[in-house]
Protein backbone atom coordinates (compact mmCIF):
# COMPACT_ATOMS: atom_id res chain seq x y z
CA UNK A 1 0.00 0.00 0.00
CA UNK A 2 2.70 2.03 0.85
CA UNK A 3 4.43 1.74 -2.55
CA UNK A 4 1.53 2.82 -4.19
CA UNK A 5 1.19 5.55 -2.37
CA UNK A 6 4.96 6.70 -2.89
CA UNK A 7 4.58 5.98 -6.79
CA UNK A 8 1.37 8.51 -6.45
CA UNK A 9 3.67 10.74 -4.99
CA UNK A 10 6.58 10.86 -7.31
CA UNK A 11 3.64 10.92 -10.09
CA UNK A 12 1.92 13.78 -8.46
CA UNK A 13 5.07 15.84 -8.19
CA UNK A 14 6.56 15.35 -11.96
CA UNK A 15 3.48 16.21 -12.94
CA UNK A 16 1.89 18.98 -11.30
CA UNK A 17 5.24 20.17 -9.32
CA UNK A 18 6.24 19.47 -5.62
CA UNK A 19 3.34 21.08 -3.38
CA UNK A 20 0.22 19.85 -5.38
CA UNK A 21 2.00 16.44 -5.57
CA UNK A 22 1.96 16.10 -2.53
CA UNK A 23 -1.25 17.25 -1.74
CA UNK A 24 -3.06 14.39 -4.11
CA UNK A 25 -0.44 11.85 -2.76
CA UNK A 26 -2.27 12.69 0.71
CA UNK A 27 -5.87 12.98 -0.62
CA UNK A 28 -5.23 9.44 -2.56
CA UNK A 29 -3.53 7.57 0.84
CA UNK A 30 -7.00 9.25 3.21
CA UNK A 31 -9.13 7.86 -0.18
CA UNK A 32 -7.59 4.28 0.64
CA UNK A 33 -7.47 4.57 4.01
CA UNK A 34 -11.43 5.68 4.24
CA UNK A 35 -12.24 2.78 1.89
CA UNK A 36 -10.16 0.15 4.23
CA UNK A 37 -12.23 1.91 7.47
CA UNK A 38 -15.40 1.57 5.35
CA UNK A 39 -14.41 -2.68 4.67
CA UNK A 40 -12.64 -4.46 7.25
CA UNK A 41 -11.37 -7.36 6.71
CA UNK A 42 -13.66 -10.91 7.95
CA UNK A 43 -11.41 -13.80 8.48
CA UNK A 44 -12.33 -17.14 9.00
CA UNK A 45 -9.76 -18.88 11.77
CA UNK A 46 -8.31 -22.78 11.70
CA UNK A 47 -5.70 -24.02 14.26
CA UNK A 48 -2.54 -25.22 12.16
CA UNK A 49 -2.41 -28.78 12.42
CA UNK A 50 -0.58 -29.97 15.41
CA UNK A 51 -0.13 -26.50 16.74
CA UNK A 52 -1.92 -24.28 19.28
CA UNK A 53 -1.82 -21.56 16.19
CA UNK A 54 -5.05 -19.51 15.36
CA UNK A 55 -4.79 -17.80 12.09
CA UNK A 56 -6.89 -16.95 9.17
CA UNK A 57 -7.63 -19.70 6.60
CA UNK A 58 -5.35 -19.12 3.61
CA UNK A 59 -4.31 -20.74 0.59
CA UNK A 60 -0.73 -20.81 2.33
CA UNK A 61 -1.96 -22.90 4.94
CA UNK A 62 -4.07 -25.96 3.09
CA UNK A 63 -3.37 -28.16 6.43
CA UNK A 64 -5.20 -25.93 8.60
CA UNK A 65 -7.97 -27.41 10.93
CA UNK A 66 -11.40 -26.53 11.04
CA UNK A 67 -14.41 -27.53 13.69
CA UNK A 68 -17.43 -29.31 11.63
CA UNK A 69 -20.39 -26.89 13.02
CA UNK A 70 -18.10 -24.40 14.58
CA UNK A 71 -17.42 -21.00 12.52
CA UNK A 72 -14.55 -18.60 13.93
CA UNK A 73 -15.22 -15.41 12.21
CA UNK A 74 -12.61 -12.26 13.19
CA UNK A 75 -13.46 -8.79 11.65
CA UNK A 76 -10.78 -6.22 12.34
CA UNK A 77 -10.54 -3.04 13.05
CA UNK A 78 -12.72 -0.29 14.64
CA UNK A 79 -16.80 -1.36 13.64
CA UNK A 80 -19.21 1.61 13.16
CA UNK A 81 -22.59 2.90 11.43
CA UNK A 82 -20.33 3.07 8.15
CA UNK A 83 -18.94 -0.11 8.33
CA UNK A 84 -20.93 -2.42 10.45
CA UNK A 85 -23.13 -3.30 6.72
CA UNK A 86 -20.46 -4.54 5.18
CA UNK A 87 -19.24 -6.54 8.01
CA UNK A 88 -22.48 -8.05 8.54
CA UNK A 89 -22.83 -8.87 4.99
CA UNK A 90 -19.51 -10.36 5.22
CA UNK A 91 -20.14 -12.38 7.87
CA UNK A 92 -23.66 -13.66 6.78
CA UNK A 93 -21.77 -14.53 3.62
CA UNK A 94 -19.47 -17.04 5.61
CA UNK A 95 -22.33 -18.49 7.44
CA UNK A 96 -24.02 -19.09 4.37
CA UNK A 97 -21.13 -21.06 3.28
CA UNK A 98 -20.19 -22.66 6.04
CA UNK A 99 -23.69 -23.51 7.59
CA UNK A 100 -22.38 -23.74 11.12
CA UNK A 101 -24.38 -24.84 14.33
CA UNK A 102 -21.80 -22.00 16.92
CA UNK A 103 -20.46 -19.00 15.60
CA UNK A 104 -18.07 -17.45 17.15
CA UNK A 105 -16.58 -13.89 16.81
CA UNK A 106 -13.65 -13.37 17.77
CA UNK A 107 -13.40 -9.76 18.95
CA UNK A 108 -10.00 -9.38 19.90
CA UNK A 109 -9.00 -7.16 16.78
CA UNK A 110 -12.09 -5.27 17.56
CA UNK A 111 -10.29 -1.80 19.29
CA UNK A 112 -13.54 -0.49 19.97
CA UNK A 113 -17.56 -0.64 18.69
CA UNK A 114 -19.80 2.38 17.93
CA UNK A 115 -22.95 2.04 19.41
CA UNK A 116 -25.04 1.58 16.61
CA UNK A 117 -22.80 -0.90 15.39
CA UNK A 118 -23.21 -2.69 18.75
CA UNK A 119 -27.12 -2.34 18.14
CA UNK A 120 -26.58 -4.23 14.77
CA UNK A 121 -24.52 -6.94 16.18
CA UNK A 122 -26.71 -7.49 18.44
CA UNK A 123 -29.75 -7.74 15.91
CA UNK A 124 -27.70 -9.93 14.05
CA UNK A 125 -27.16 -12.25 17.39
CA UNK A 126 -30.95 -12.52 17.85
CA UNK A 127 -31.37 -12.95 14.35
CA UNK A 128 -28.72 -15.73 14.14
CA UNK A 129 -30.76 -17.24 17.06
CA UNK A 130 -33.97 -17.29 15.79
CA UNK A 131 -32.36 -19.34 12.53
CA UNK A 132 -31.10 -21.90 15.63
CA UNK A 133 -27.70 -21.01 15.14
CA UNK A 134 -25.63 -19.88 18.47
CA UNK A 135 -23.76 -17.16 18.64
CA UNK A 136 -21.09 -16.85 21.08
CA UNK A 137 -18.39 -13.86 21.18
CA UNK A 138 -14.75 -13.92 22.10
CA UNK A 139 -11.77 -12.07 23.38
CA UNK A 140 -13.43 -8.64 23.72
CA UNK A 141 -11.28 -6.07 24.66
CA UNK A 142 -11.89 -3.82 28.03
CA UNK A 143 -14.12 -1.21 26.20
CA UNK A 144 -15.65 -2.81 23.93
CA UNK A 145 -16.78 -5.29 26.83
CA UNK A 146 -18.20 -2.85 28.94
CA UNK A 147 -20.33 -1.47 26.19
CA UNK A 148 -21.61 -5.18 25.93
CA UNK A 149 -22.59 -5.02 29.44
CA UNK A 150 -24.18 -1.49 29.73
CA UNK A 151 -26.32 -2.71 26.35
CA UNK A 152 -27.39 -5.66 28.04
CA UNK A 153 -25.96 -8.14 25.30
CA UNK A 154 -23.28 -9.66 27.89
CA UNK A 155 -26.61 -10.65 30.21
CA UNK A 156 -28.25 -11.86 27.27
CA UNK A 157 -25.32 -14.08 26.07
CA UNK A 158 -24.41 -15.12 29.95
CA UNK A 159 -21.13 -16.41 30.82
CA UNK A 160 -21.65 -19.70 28.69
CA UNK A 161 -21.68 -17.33 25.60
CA UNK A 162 -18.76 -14.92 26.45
CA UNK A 163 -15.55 -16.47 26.09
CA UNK A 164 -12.12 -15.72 26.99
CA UNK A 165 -10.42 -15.90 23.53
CA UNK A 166 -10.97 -18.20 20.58
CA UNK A 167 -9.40 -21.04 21.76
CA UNK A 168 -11.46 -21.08 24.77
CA UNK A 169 -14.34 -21.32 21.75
CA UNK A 170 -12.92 -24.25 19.82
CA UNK A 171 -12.28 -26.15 23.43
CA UNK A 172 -16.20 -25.02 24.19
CA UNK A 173 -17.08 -26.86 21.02
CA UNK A 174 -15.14 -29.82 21.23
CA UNK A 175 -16.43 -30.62 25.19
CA UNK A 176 -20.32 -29.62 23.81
CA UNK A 177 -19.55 -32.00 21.14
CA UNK A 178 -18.16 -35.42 23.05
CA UNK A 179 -21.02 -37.78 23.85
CA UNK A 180 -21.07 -39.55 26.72
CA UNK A 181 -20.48 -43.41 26.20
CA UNK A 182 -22.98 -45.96 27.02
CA UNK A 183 -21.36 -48.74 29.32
CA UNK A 184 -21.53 -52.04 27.41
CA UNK A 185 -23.79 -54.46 29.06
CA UNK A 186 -22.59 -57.08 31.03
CA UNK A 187 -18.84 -55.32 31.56
């Protein structure tokens, strides 16, 4: 990003001299930086295989491990009214293709939430609910936490629903998952 930034520089000043090269080199880098604010970034997270690694599922990383039914979404980045669509959409585009039983969010890249976008998450959480799909959120950060609380959403999730971090999630799952074995008669 950087580069292309520097080559709109060096563009801007052969062309229209040093001071109004500049100037669009800084009106082009707030341009991309207002259209990275405006769509953050959704990962999906696996474990690498063998690891106790969460990252975002890449072509780089084939191996990685995924939980049948479990979805660990992480949007990044500060969420707000102008965002907060696109995220959503985002996000209700992984479900589709996933078709998990939990999602999870991992929050930890989540600096801090806007209120309305806090309203819309949590519209999305009872909406999510209603489909039968759980919704459980991870690693929120101090503020963004407390805003959970004062909006009632950390009450209506309870402690079951409000995790530590995302591997808390995936060891959730996996204990929600193990079924009990019958004892086989006459042992």
């Amino acid at each position: 990003m950087e580069f292309r930034w520097a080559v709109v520089a060096c563009l801007g000043v052969l062309v229209l001299g040093t001071l109004a090269g500049i100037v669009v080199a800084i009106i082009a880098s707030m341009l991309d930086l207002a259209s990275q604010t405006a769509h953050p970034r959704v990962s999906v997270i696996g474990r690498k295989r063998g690891a106790d690694v969460l990252r975002p599922l890449s072509p780089e990383h084939p191996d990685d491990e995924t939980f049948a039914g479990l979805l660990i979404v992480r949007p990044e980045g500060r969420l707000f009214f102008g965002n907060m669509q696109d995220v959503g959409d985002q996000i209700q585009g992984l479900i589709e293709q996933h078709r998990p039983r939990v999602v999870a969010l991992d929050m930890s890249r989540i600096p801090d939430l806007e209120y309305s976008a806090l309203l819309a998450l949590m519209d999305g959480e009872r909406r999510l609910t209603e489909r039968g799909i759980v919704v459980w959120m991870a690693a929120l950060n101090p503020p963004v936490l407390e805003m959970a609380r004062r909006a009632g959403l950390a009450d209506r999730l309870g402690r079951e629903r409000l995790l530590f971090n995302a591997r808390a999630a995936i060891e959730r799952y996996r204990e929600t998952q193990e079924v009990p074995v019958a004892p086989v008669a006459g042992a």
